[in-house]
C-alpha atoms as a PDB file:
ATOM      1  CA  UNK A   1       6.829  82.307 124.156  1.00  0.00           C
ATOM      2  CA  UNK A   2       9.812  80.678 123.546  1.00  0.00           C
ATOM      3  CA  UNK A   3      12.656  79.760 126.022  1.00  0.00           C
ATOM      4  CA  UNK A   4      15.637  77.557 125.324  1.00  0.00           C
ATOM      5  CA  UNK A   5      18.409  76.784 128.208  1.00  0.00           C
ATOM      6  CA  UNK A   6      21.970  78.311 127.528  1.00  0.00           C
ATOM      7  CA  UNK A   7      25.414  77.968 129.059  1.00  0.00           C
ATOM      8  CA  UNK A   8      26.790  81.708 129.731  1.00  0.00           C
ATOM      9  CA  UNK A   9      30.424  80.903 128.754  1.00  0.00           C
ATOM     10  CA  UNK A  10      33.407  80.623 129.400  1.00  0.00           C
ATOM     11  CA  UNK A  11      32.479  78.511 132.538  1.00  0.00           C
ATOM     12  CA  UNK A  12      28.873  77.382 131.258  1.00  0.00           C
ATOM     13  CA  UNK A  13      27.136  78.885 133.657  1.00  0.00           C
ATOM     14  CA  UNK A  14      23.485  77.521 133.128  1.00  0.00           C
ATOM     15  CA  UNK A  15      20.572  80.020 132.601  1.00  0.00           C
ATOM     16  CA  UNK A  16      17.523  79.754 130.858  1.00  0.00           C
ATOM     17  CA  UNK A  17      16.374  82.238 128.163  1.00  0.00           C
ATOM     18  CA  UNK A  18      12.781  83.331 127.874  1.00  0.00           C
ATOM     19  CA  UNK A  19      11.982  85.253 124.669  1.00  0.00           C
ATOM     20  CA  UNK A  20       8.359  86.606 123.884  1.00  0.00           C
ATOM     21  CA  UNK A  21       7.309  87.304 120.483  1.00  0.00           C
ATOM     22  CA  UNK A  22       9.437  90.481 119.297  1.00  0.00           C
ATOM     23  CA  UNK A  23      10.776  91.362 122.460  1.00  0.00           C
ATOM     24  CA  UNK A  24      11.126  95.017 123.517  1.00  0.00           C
ATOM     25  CA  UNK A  25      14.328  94.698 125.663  1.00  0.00           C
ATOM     26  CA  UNK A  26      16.103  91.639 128.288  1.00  0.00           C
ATOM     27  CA  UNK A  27      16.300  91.587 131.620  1.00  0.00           C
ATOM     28  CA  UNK A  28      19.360  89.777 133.119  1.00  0.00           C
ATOM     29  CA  UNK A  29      18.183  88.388 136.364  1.00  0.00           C
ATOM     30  CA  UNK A  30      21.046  88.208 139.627  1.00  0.00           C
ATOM     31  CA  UNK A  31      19.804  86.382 142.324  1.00  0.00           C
ATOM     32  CA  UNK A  32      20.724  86.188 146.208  1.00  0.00           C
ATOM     33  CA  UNK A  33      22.321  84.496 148.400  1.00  0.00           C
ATOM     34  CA  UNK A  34      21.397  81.029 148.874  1.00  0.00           C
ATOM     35  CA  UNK A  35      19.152  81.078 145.841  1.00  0.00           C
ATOM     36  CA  UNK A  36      19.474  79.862 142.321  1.00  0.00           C
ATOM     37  CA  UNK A  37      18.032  80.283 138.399  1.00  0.00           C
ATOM     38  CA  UNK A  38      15.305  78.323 140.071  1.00  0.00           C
ATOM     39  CA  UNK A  39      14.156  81.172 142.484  1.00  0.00           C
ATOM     40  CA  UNK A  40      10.335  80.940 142.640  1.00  0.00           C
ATOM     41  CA  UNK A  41       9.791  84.861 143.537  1.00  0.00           C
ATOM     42  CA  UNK A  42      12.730  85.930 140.597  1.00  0.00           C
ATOM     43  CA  UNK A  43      10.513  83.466 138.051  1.00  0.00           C
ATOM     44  CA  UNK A  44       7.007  84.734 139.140  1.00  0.00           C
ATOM     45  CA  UNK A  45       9.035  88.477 138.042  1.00  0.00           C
ATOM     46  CA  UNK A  46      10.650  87.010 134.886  1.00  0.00           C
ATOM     47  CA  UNK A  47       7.282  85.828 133.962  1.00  0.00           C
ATOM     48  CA  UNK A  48       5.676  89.316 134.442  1.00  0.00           C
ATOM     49  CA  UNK A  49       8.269  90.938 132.316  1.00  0.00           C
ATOM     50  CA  UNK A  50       7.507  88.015 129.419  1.00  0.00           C
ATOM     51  CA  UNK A  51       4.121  89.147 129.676  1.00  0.00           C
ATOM     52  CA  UNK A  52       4.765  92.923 129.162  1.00  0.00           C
ATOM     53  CA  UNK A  53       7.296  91.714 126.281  1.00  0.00           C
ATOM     54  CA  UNK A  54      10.754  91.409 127.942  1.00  0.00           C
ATOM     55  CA  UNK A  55      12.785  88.694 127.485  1.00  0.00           C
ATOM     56  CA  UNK A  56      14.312  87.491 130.472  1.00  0.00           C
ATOM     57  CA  UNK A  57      17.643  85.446 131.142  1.00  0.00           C
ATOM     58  CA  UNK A  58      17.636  83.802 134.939  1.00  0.00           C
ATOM     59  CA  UNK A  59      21.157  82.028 135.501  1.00  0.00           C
ATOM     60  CA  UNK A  60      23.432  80.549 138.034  1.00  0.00           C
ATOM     61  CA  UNK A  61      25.991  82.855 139.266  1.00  0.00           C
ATOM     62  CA  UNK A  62      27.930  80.283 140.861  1.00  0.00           C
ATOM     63  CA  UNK A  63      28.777  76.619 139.402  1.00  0.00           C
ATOM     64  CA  UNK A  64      27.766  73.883 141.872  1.00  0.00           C
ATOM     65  CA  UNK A  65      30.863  72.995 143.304  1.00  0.00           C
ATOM     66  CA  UNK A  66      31.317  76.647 144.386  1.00  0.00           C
ATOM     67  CA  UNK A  67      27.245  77.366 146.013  1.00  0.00           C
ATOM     68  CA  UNK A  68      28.547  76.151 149.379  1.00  0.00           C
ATOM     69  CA  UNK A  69      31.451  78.602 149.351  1.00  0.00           C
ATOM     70  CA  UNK A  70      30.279  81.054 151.667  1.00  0.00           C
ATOM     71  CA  UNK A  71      33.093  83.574 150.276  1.00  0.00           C
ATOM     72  CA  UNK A  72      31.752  83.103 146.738  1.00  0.00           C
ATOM     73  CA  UNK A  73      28.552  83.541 147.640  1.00  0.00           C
ATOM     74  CA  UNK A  74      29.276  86.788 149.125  1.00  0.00           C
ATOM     75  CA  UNK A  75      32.059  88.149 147.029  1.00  0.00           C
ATOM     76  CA  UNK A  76      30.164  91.056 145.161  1.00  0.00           C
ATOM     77  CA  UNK A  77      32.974  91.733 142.713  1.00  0.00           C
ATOM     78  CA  UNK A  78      33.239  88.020 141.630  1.00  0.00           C
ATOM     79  CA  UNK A  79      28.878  87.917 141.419  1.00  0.00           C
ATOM     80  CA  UNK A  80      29.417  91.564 139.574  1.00  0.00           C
ATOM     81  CA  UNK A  81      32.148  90.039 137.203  1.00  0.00           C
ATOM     82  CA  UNK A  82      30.016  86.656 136.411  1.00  0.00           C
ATOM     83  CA  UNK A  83      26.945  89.535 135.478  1.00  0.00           C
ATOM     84  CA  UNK A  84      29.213  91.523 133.279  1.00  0.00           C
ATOM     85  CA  UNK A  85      29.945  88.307 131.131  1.00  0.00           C
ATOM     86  CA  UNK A  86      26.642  87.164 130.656  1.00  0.00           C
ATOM     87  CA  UNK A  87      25.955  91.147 129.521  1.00  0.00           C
ATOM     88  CA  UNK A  88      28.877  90.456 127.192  1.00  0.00           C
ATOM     89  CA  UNK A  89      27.735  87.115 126.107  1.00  0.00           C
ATOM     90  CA  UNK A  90      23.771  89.165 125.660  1.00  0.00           C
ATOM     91  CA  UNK A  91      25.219  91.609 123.606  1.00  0.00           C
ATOM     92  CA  UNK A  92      26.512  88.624 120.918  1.00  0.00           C
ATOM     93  CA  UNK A  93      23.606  86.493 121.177  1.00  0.00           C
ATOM     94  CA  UNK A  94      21.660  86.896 117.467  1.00  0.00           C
ATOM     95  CA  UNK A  95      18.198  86.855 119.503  1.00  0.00           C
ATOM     96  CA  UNK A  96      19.233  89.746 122.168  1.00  0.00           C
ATOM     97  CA  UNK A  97      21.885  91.973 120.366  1.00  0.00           C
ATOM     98  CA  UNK A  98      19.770  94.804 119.163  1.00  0.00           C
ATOM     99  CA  UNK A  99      17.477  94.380 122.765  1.00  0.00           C
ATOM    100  CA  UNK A 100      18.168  97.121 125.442  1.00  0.00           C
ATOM    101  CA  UNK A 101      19.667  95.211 128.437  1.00  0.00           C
ATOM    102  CA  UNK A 102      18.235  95.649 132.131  1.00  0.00           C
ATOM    103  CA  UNK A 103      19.294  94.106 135.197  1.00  0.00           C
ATOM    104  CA  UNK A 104      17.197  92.523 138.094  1.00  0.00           C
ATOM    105  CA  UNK A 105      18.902  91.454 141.531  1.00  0.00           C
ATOM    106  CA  UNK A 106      17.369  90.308 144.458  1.00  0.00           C
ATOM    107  CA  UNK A 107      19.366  90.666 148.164  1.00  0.00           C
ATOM    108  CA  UNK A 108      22.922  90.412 147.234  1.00  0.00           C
ATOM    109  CA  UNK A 109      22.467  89.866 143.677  1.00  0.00           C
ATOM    110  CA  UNK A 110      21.168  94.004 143.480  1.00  0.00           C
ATOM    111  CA  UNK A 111      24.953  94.730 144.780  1.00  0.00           C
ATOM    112  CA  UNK A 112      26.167  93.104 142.007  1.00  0.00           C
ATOM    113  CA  UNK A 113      24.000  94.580 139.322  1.00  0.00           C
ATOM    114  CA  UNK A 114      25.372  97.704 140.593  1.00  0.00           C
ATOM    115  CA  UNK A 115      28.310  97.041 140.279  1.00  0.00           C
ATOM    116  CA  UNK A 116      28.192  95.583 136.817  1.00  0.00           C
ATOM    117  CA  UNK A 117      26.189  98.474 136.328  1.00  0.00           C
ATOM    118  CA  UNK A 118      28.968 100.941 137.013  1.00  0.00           C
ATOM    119  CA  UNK A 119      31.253  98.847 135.367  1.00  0.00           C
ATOM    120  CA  UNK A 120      29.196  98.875 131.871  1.00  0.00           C
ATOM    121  CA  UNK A 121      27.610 102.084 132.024  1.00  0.00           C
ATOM    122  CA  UNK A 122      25.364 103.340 129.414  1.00  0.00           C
ATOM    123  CA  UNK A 123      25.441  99.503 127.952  1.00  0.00           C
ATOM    124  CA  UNK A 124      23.103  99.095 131.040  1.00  0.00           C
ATOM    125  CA  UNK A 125      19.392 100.528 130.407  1.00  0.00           C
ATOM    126  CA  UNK A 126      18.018  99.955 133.635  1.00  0.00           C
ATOM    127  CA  UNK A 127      18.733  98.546 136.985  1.00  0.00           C
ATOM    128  CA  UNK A 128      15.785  97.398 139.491  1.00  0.00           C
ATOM    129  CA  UNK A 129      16.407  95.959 143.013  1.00  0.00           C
ATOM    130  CA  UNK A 130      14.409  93.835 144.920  1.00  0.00           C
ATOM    131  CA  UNK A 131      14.540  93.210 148.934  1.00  0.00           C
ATOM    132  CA  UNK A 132      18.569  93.930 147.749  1.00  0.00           C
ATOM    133  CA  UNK A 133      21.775  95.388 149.827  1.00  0.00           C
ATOM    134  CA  UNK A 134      22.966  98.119 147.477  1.00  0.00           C
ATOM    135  CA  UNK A 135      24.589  99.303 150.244  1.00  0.00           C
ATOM    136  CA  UNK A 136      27.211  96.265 149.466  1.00  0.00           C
ATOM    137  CA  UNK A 137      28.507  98.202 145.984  1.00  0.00           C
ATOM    138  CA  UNK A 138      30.046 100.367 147.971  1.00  0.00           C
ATOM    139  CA  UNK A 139      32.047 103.088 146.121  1.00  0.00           C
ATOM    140  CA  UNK A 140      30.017 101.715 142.546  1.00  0.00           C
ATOM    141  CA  UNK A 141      27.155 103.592 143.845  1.00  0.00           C
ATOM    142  CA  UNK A 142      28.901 106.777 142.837  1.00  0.00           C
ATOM    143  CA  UNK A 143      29.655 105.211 139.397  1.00  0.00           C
ATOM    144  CA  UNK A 144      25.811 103.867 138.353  1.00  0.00           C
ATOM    145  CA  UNK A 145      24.528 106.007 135.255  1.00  0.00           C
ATOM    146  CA  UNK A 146      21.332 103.325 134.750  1.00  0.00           C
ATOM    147  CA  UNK A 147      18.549 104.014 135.822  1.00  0.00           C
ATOM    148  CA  UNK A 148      17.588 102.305 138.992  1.00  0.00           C
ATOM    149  CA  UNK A 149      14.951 101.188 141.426  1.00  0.00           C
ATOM    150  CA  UNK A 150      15.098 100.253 144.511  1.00  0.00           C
ATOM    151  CA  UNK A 151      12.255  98.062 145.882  1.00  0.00           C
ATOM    152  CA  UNK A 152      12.198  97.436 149.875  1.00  0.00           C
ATOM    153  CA  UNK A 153       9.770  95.810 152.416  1.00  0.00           C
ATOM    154  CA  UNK A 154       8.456  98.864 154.613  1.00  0.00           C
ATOM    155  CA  UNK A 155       8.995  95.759 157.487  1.00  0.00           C
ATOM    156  CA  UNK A 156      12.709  94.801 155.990  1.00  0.00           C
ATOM    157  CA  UNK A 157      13.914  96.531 159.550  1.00  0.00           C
ATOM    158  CA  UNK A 158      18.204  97.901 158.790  1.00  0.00           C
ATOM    159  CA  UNK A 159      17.337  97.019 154.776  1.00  0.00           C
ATOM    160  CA  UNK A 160      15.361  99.960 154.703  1.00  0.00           C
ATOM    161  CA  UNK A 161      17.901 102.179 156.044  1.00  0.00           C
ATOM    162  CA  UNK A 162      20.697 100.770 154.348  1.00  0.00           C
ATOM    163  CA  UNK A 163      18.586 100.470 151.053  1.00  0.00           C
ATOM    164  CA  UNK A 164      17.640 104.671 152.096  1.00  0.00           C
ATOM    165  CA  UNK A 165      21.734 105.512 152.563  1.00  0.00           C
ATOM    166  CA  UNK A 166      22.315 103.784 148.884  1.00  0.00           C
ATOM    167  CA  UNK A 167      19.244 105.613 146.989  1.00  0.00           C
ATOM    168  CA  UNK A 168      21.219 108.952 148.525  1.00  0.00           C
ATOM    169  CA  UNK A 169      24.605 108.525 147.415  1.00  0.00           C
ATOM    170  CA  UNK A 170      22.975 107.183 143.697  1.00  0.00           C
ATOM    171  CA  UNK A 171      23.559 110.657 141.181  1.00  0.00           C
ATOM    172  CA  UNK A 172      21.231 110.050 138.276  1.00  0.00           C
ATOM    173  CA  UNK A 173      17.704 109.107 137.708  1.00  0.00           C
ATOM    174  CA  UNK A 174      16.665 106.447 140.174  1.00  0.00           C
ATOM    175  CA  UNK A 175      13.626 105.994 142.438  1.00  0.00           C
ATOM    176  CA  UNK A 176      13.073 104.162 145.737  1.00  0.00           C
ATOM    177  CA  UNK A 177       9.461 102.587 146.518  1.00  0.00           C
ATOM    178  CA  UNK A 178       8.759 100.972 149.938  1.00  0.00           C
ATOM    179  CA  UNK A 179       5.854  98.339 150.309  1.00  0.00           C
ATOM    180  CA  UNK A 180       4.405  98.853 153.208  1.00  0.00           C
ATOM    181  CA  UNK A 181       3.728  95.666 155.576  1.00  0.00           C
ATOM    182  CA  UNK A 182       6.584  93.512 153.077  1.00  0.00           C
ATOM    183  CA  UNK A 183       9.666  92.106 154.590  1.00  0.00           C
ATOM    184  CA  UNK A 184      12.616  90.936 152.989  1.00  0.00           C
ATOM    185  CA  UNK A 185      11.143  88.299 150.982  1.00  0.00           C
ATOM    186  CA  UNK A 186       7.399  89.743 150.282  1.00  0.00           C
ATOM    187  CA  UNK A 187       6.036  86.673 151.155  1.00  0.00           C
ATOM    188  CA  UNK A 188       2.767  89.092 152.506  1.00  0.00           C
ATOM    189  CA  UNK A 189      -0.914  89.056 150.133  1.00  0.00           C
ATOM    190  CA  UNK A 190       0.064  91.581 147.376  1.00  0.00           C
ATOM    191  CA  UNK A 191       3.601  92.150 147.964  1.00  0.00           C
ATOM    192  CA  UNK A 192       5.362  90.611 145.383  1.00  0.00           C
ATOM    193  CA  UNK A 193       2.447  91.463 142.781  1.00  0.00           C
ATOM    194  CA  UNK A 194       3.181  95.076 144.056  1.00  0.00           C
ATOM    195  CA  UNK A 195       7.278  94.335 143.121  1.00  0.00           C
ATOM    196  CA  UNK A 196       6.108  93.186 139.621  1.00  0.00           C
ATOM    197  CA  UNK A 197       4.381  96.094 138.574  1.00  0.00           C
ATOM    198  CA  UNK A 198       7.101  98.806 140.008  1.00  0.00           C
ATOM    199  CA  UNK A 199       9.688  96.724 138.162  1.00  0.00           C
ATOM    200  CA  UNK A 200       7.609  96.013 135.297  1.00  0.00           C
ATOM    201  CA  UNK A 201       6.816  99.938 135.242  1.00  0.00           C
ATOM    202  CA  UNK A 202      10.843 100.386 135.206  1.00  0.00           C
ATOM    203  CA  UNK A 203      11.816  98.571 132.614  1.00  0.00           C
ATOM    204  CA  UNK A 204       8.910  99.612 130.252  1.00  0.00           C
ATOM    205  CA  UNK A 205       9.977 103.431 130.794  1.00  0.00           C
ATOM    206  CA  UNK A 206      13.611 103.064 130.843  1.00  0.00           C
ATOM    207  CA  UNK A 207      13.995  99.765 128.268  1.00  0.00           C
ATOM    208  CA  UNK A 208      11.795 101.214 125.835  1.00  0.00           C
ATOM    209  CA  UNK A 209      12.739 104.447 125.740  1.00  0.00           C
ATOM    210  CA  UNK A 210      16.296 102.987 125.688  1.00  0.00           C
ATOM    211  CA  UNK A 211      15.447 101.502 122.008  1.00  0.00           C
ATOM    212  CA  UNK A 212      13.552 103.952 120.826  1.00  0.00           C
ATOM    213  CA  UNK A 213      16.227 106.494 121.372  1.00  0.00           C
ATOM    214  CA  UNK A 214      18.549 103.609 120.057  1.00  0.00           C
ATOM    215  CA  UNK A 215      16.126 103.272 116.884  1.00  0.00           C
ATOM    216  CA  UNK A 216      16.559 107.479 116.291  1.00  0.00           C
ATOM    217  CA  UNK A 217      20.435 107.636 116.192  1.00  0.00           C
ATOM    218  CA  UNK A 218      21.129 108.191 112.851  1.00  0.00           C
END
């Protein structure tokens, strides 16, 4: 395993890059409110997805001088645009530009996927949300071709309606598992080992099959 830290330009945003031996796709990870590249639940993920032979990018969305801007930290489109560059920047790195790109978010951070999602299109392999608020794409919901997951706590309370409402108005393939007993953080025995392996199940179908399709194209 080999991981190096980056700065996602043009505003450096600092990540850290996590490549496996011959990795089979990356996951860009976009984290929540209030939480950071540091995010002990996003790494214990990451680290799954490393295992299963994924690289994995977890980055600041936000420099510091803007984390205690409450309007940046929940100002979708600006997370969404911030996620679209580091796809850009991804797609030009020599260790990820032939790699199938997924996309990870966690509470806010799935909105933004989403949105980057519908932004980017068929660029983006696979989405997968965890204890997220898709329901804060809005309109992008009608726009996501990826295929996505949504993950919620069967105790999350609203989230599971809201996360419900979103999986409806979502047009292509997708899928919506509830843990049962989890709330919004999965802080229960099992839950987040039970978010690892439907996320880690994701990306394996829709990553992989993303390259090998990619590999057939003549």
């Amino acid at each position: 395993m080999r991981a190096r830290e980056v700065e996602v330009p043009p505003l450096g945003l600092a990540g850290t890059l996590t490549l496996p031996p011959a990795p089979r796709g990356v996951v860009l990870f976009a984290h929540g409110s209030g939480s950071s590249r540091f995010s002990r639940r996003n790494r214990l993920v990451a680290a799954a997805l490393q295992g299963r032979g994924f690289a994995t990018l977890l980055f600041d969305l936000l420099l510091p001088e803007e984390e205690g801007d409450r309007a940046k930290v929940f100002d979708i489109a600006l997370l969404a645009d911030r996620l679209g560059t580091a796809v850009h920047w991804a797609t030009n790195d020599p260790d990820l530009a032939a790699l199938p790109i997924g996309l990870f978010g966690a509470s806010t951070g799935a909105a933004a996927a989403l949105v980057a999602a519908a932004r980017l299109g068929d660029r983006i392999a696979a989405v997968v949300s965890r204890g997220g608020r898709p329901d804060l794409a809005g309109a992008a919901l009608d726009r996501v071709v990826s295929p996505t997951l949504l993950i919620v706590g069967g105790e999350d309370g609203v989230v599971v309606d809201l996360n419900a409402e979103a999986f409806a108005r979502l047009d292509r393939v997708k899928a919506l598992e509830i843990v049962p007993g989890a709330t919004h953080l999965f802080p229960e025995p099992g839950a987040l080992e039970a978010v690892v392996e439907f996320a880690g199940d994701w990306f394996e179908r829709h990553l992989v099959g993303a390259r090998h399709r990619r590999e057939a194209e003549p």
